[in-house]
PDB file of N, CA and C in Angstrom:
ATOM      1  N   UNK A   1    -110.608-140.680  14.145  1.00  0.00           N
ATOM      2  CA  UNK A   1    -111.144-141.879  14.755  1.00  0.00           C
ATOM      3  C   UNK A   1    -110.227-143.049  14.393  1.00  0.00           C
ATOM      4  N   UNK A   2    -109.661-143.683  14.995  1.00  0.00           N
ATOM      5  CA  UNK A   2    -108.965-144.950  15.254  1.00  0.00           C
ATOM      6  C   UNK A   2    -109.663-146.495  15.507  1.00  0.00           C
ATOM      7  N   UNK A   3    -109.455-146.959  14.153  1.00  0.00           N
ATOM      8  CA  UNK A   3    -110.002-148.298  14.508  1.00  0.00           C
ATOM      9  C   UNK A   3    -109.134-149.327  15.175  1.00  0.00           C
ATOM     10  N   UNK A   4    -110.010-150.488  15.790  1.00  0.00           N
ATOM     11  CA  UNK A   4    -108.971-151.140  16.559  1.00  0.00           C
ATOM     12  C   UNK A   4    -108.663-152.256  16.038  1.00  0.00           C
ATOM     13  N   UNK A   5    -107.661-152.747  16.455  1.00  0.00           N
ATOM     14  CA  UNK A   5    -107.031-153.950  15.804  1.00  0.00           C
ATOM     15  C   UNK A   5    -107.852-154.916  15.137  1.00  0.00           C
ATOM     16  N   UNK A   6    -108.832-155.206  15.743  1.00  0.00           N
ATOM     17  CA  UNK A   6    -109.927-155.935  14.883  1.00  0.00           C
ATOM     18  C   UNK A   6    -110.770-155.382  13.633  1.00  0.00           C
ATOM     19  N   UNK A   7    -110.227-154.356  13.831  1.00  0.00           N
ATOM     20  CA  UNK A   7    -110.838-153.966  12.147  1.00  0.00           C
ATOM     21  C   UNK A   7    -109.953-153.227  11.168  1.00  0.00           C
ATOM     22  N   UNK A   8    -108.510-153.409  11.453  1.00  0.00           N
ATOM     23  CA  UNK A   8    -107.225-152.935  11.032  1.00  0.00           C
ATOM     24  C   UNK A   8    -107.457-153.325   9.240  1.00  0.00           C
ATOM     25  N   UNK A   9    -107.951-154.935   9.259  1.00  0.00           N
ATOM     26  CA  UNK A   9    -107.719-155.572   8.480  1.00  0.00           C
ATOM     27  C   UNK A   9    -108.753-155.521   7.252  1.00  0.00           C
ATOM     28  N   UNK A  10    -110.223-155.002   7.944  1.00  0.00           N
ATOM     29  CA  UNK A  10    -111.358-154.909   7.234  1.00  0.00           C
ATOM     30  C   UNK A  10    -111.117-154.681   5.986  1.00  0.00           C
ATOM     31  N   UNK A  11    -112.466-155.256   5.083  1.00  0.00           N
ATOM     32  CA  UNK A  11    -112.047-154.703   3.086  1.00  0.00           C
ATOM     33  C   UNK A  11    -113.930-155.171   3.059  1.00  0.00           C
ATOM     34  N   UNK A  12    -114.474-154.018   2.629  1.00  0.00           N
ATOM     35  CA  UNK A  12    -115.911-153.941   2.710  1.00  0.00           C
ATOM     36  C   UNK A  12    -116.235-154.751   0.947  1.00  0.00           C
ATOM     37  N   UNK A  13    -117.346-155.005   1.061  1.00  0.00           N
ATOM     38  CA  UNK A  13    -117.985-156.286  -0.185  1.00  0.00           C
ATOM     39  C   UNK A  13    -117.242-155.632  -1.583  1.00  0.00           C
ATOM     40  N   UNK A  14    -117.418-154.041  -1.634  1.00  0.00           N
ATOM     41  CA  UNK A  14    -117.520-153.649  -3.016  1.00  0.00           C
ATOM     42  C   UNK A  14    -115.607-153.421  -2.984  1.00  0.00           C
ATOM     43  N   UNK A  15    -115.314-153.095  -2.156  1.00  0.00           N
ATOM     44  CA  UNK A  15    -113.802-153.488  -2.406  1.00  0.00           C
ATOM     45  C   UNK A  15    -113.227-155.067  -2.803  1.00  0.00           C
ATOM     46  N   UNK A  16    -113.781-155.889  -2.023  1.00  0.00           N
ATOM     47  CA  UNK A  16    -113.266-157.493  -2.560  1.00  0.00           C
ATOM     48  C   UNK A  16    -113.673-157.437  -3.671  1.00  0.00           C
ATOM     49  N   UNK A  17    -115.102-157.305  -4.249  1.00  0.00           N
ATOM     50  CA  UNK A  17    -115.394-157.685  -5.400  1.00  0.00           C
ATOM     51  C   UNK A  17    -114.652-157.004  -6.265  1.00  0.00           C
ATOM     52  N   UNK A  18    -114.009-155.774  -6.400  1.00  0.00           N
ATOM     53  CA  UNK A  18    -113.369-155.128  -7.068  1.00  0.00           C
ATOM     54  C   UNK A  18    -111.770-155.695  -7.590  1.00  0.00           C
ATOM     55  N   UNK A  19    -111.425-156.051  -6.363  1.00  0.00           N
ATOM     56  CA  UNK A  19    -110.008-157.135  -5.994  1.00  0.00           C
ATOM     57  C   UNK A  19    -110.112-158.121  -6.677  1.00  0.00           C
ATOM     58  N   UNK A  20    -111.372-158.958  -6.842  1.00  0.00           N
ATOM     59  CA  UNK A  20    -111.404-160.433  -7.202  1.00  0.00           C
ATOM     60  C   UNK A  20    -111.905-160.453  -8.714  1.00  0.00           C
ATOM     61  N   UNK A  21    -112.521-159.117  -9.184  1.00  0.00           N
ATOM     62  CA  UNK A  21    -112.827-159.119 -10.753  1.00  0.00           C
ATOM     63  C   UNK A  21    -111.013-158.819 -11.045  1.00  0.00           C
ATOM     64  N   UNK A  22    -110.297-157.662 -10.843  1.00  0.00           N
ATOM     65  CA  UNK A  22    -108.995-157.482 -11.240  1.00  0.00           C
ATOM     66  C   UNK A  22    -108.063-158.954 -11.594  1.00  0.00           C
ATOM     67  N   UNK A  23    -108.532-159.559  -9.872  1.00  0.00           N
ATOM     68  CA  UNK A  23    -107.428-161.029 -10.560  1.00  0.00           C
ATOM     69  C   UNK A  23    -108.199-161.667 -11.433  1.00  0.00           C
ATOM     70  N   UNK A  24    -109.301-161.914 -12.050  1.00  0.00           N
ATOM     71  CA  UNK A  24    -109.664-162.634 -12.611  1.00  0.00           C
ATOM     72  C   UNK A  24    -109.637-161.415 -14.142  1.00  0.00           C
ATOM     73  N   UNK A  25    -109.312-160.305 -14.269  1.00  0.00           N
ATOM     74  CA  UNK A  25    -109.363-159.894 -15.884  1.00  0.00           C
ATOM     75  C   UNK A  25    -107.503-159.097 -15.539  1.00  0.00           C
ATOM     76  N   UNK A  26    -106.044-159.263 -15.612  1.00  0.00           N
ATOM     77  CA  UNK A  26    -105.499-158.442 -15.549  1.00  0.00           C
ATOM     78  C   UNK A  26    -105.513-157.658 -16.120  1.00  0.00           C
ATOM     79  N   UNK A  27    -106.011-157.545 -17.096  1.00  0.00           N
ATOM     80  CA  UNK A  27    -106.102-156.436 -18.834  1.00  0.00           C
ATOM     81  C   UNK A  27    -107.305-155.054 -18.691  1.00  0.00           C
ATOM     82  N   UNK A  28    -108.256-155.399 -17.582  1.00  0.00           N
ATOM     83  CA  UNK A  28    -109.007-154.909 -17.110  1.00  0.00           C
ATOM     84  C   UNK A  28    -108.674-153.350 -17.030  1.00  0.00           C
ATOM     85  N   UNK A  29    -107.832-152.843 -16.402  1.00  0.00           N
ATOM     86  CA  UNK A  29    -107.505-151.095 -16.219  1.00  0.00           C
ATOM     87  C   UNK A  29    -106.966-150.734 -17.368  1.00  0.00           C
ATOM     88  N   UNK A  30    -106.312-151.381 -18.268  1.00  0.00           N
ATOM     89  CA  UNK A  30    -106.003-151.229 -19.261  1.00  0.00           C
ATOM     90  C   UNK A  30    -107.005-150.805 -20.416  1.00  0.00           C
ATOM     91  N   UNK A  31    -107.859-152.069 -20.413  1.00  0.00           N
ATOM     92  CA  UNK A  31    -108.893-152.037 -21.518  1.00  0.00           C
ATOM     93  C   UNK A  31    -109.589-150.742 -20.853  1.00  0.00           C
ATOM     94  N   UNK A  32    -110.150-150.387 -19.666  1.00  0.00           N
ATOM     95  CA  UNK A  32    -110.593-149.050 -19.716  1.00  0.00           C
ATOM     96  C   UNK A  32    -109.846-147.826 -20.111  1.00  0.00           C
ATOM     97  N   UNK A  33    -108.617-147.602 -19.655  1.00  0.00           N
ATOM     98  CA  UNK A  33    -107.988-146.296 -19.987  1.00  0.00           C
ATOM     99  C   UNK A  33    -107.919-146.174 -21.450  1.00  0.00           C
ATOM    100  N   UNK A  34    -108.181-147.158 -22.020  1.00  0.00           N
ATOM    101  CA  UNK A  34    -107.886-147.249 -23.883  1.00  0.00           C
ATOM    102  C   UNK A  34    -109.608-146.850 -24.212  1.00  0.00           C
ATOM    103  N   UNK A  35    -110.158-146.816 -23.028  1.00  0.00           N
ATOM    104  CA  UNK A  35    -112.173-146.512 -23.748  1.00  0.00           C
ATOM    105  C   UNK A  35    -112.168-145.615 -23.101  1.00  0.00           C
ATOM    106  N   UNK A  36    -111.648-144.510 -21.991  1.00  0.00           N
ATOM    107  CA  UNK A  36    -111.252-143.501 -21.820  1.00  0.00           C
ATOM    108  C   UNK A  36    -110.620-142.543 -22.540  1.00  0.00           C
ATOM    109  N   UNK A  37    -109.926-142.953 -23.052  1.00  0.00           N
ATOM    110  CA  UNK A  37    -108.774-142.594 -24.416  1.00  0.00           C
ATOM    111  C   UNK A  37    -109.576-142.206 -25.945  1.00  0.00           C
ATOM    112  N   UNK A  38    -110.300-143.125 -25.841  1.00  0.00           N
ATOM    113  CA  UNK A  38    -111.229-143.666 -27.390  1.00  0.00           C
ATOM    114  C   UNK A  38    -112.423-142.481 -27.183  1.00  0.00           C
ATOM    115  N   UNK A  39    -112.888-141.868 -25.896  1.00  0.00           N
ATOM    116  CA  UNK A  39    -114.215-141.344 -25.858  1.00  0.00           C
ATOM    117  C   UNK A  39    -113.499-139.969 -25.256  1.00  0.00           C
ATOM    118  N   UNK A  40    -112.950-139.731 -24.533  1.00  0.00           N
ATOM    119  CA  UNK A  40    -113.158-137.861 -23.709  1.00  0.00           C
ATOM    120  C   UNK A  40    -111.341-137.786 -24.083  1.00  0.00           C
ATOM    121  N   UNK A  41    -110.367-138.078 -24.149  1.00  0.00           N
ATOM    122  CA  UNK A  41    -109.307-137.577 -24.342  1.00  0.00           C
ATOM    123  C   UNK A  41    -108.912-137.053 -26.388  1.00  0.00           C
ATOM    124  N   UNK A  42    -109.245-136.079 -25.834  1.00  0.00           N
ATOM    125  CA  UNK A  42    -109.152-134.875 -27.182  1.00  0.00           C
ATOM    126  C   UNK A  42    -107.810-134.472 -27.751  1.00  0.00           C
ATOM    127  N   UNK A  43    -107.656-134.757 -29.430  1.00  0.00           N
ATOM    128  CA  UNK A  43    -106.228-134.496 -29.886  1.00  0.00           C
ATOM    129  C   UNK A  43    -106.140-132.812 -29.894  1.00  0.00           C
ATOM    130  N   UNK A  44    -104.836-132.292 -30.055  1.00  0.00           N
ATOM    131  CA  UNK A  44    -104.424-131.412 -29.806  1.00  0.00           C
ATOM    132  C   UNK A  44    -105.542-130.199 -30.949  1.00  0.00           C
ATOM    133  N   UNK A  45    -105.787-128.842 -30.363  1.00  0.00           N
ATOM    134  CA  UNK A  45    -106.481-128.179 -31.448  1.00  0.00           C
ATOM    135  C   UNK A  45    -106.017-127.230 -32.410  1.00  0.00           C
ATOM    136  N   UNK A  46    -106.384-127.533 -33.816  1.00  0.00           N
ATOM    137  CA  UNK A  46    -105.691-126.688 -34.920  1.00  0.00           C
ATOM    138  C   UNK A  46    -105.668-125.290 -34.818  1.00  0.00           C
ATOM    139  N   UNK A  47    -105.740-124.541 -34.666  1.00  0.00           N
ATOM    140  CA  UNK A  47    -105.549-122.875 -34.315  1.00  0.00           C
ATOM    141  C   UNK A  47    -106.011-122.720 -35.555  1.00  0.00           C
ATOM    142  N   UNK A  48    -105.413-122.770 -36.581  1.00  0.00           N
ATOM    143  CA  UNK A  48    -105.983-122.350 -38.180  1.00  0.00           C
ATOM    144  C   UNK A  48    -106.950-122.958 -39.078  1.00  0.00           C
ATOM    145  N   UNK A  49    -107.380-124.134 -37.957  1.00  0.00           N
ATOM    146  CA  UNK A  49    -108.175-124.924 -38.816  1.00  0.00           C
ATOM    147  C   UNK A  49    -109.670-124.442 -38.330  1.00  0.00           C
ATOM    148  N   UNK A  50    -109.313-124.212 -36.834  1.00  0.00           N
ATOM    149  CA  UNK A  50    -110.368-123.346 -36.299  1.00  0.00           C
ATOM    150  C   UNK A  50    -110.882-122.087 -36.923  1.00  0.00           C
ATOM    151  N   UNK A  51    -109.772-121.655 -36.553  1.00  0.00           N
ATOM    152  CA  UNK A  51    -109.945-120.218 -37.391  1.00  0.00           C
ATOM    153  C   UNK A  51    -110.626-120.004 -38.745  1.00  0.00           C
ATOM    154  N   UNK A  52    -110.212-121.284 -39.260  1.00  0.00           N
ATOM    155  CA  UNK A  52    -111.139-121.208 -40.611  1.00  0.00           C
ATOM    156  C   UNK A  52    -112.096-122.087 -40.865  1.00  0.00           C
ATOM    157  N   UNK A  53    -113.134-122.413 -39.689  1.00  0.00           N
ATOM    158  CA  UNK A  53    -114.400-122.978 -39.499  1.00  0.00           C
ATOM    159  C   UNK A  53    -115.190-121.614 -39.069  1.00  0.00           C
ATOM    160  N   UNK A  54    -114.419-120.828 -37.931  1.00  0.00           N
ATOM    161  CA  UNK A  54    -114.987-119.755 -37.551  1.00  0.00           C
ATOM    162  C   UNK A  54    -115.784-118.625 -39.115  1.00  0.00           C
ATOM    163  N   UNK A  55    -114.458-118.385 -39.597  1.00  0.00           N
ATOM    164  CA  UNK A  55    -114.682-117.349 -40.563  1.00  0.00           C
ATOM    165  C   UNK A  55    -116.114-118.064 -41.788  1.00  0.00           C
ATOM    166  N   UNK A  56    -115.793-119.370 -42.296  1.00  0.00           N
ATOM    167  CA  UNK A  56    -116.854-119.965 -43.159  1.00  0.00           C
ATOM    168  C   UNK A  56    -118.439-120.463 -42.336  1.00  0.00           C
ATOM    169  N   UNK A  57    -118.288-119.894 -41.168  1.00  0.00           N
ATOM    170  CA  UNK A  57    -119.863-120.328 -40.439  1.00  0.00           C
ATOM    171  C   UNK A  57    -120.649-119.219 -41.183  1.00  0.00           C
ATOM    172  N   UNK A  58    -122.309-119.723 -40.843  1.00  0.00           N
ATOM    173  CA  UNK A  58    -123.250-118.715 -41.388  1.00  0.00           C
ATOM    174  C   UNK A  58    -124.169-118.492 -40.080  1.00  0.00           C
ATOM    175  N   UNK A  59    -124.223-117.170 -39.707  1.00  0.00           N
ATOM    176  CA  UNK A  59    -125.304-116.918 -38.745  1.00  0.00           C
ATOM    177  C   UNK A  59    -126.586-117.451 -39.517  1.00  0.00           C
ATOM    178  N   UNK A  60    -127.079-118.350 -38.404  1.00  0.00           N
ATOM    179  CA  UNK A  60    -128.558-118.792 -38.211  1.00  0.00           C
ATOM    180  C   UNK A  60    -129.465-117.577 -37.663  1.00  0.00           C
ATOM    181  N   UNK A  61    -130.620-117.827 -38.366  1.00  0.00           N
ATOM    182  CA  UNK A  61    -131.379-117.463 -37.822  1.00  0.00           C
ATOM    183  C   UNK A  61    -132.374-118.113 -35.781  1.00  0.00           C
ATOM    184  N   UNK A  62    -133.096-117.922 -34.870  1.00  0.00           N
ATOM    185  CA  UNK A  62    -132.624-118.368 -33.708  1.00  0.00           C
ATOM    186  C   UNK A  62    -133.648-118.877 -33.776  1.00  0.00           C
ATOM    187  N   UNK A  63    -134.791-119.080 -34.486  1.00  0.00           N
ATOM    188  CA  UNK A  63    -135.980-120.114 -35.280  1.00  0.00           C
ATOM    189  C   UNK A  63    -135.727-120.275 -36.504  1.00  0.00           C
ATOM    190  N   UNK A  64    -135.567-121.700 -37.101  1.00  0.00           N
ATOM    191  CA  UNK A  64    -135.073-121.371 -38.533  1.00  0.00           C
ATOM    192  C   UNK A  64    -136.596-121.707 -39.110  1.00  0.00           C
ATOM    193  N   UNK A  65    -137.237-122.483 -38.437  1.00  0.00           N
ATOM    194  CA  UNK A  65    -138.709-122.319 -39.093  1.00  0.00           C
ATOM    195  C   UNK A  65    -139.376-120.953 -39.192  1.00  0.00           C
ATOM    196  N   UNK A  66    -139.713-120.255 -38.766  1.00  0.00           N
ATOM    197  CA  UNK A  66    -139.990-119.086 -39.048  1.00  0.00           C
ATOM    198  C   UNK A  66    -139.579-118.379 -39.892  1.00  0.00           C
ATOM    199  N   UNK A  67    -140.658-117.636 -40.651  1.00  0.00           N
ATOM    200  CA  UNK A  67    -140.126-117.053 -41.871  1.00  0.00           C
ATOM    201  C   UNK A  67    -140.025-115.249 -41.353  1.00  0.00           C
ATOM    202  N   UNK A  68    -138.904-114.863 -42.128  1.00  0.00           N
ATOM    203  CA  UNK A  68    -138.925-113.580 -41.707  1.00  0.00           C
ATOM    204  C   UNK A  68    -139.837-112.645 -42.296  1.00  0.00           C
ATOM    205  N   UNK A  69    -140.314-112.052 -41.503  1.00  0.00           N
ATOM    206  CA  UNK A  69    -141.290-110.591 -41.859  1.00  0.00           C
ATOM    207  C   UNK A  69    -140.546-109.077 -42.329  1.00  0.00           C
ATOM    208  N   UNK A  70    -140.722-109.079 -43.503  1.00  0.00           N
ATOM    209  CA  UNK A  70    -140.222-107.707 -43.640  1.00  0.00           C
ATOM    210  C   UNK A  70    -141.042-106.921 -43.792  1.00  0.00           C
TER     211      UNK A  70
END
Protein backbone atom coordinates (compact mmCIF):
# COMPACT_ATOMS: atom_id res chain seq x y z
CA UNK A 1 0.00 0.00 0.00
CA UNK A 2 1.35 3.38 -1.06
CA UNK A 3 0.74 6.44 0.70
CA UNK A 4 0.28 9.62 -1.05
CA UNK A 5 2.16 12.57 -1.01
CA UNK A 6 0.17 14.01 1.67
CA UNK A 7 1.06 11.63 4.07
CA UNK A 8 4.73 11.00 2.84
CA UNK A 9 5.61 13.23 5.66
CA UNK A 10 3.34 11.92 8.55
CA UNK A 11 5.10 11.15 12.29
CA UNK A 12 2.16 9.81 14.57
CA UNK A 13 1.95 11.49 18.48
CA UNK A 14 4.06 8.64 20.10
CA UNK A 15 6.80 9.08 17.54
CA UNK A 16 7.11 13.08 18.07
CA UNK A 17 6.94 12.64 21.59
CA UNK A 18 9.68 10.22 21.41
CA UNK A 19 11.75 12.79 19.05
CA UNK A 20 11.10 15.70 21.37
CA UNK A 21 11.98 13.80 24.83
CA UNK A 22 15.51 12.68 22.86
CA UNK A 23 16.23 16.47 22.06
CA UNK A 24 15.45 17.50 25.24
CA UNK A 25 17.68 14.47 27.29
CA UNK A 26 20.76 13.63 24.65
CA UNK A 27 22.21 11.20 27.33
CA UNK A 28 18.93 9.48 27.23
CA UNK A 29 19.88 6.04 25.02
CA UNK A 30 22.82 6.04 26.72
CA UNK A 31 21.65 6.17 30.28
CA UNK A 32 19.40 3.20 29.21
CA UNK A 33 21.85 0.83 27.54
CA UNK A 34 24.07 1.33 30.84
CA UNK A 35 20.49 0.02 32.94
CA UNK A 36 20.33 -2.59 30.34
CA UNK A 37 23.89 -3.43 30.96
CA UNK A 38 23.47 -3.06 34.92
CA UNK A 39 20.27 -5.59 34.89
CA UNK A 40 20.12 -8.63 31.94
CA UNK A 41 23.67 -8.43 30.31
CA UNK A 42 25.54 -11.39 32.09
CA UNK A 43 29.49 -11.66 32.65
CA UNK A 44 31.11 -14.42 31.06
CA UNK A 45 30.50 -18.08 32.97
CA UNK A 46 33.18 -19.83 35.12
CA UNK A 47 33.17 -23.49 33.89
CA UNK A 48 35.00 -24.51 37.20
CA UNK A 49 33.41 -22.36 39.37
CA UNK A 50 30.27 -23.94 38.23
CA UNK A 51 31.40 -27.08 38.35
CA UNK A 52 32.17 -26.64 41.81
CA UNK A 53 28.75 -25.24 42.98
CA UNK A 54 27.35 -28.27 41.15
CA UNK A 55 29.42 -30.93 43.03
CA UNK A 56 28.94 -28.97 46.80
CA UNK A 57 24.91 -28.72 46.27
CA UNK A 58 22.73 -30.90 48.62
CA UNK A 59 19.65 -32.66 47.26
CA UNK A 60 16.56 -31.21 48.92
CA UNK A 61 14.08 -32.88 49.91
CA UNK A 62 10.70 -31.69 47.37
CA UNK A 63 8.71 -30.63 50.79
CA UNK A 64 11.22 -29.64 53.18
CA UNK A 65 8.48 -29.28 55.79
CA UNK A 66 7.57 -32.64 55.89
CA UNK A 67 9.15 -34.98 57.93
CA UNK A 68 10.24 -38.21 56.53
CA UNK A 69 8.53 -41.50 57.43
CA UNK A 70 10.57 -44.39 57.81
Amino acid sequence: MKLSKQHSNYQSEITQFISALKEKNPHLEESQRAGRALLWDKSPIDLEQQARNQESSINQQAYPYQNKLK
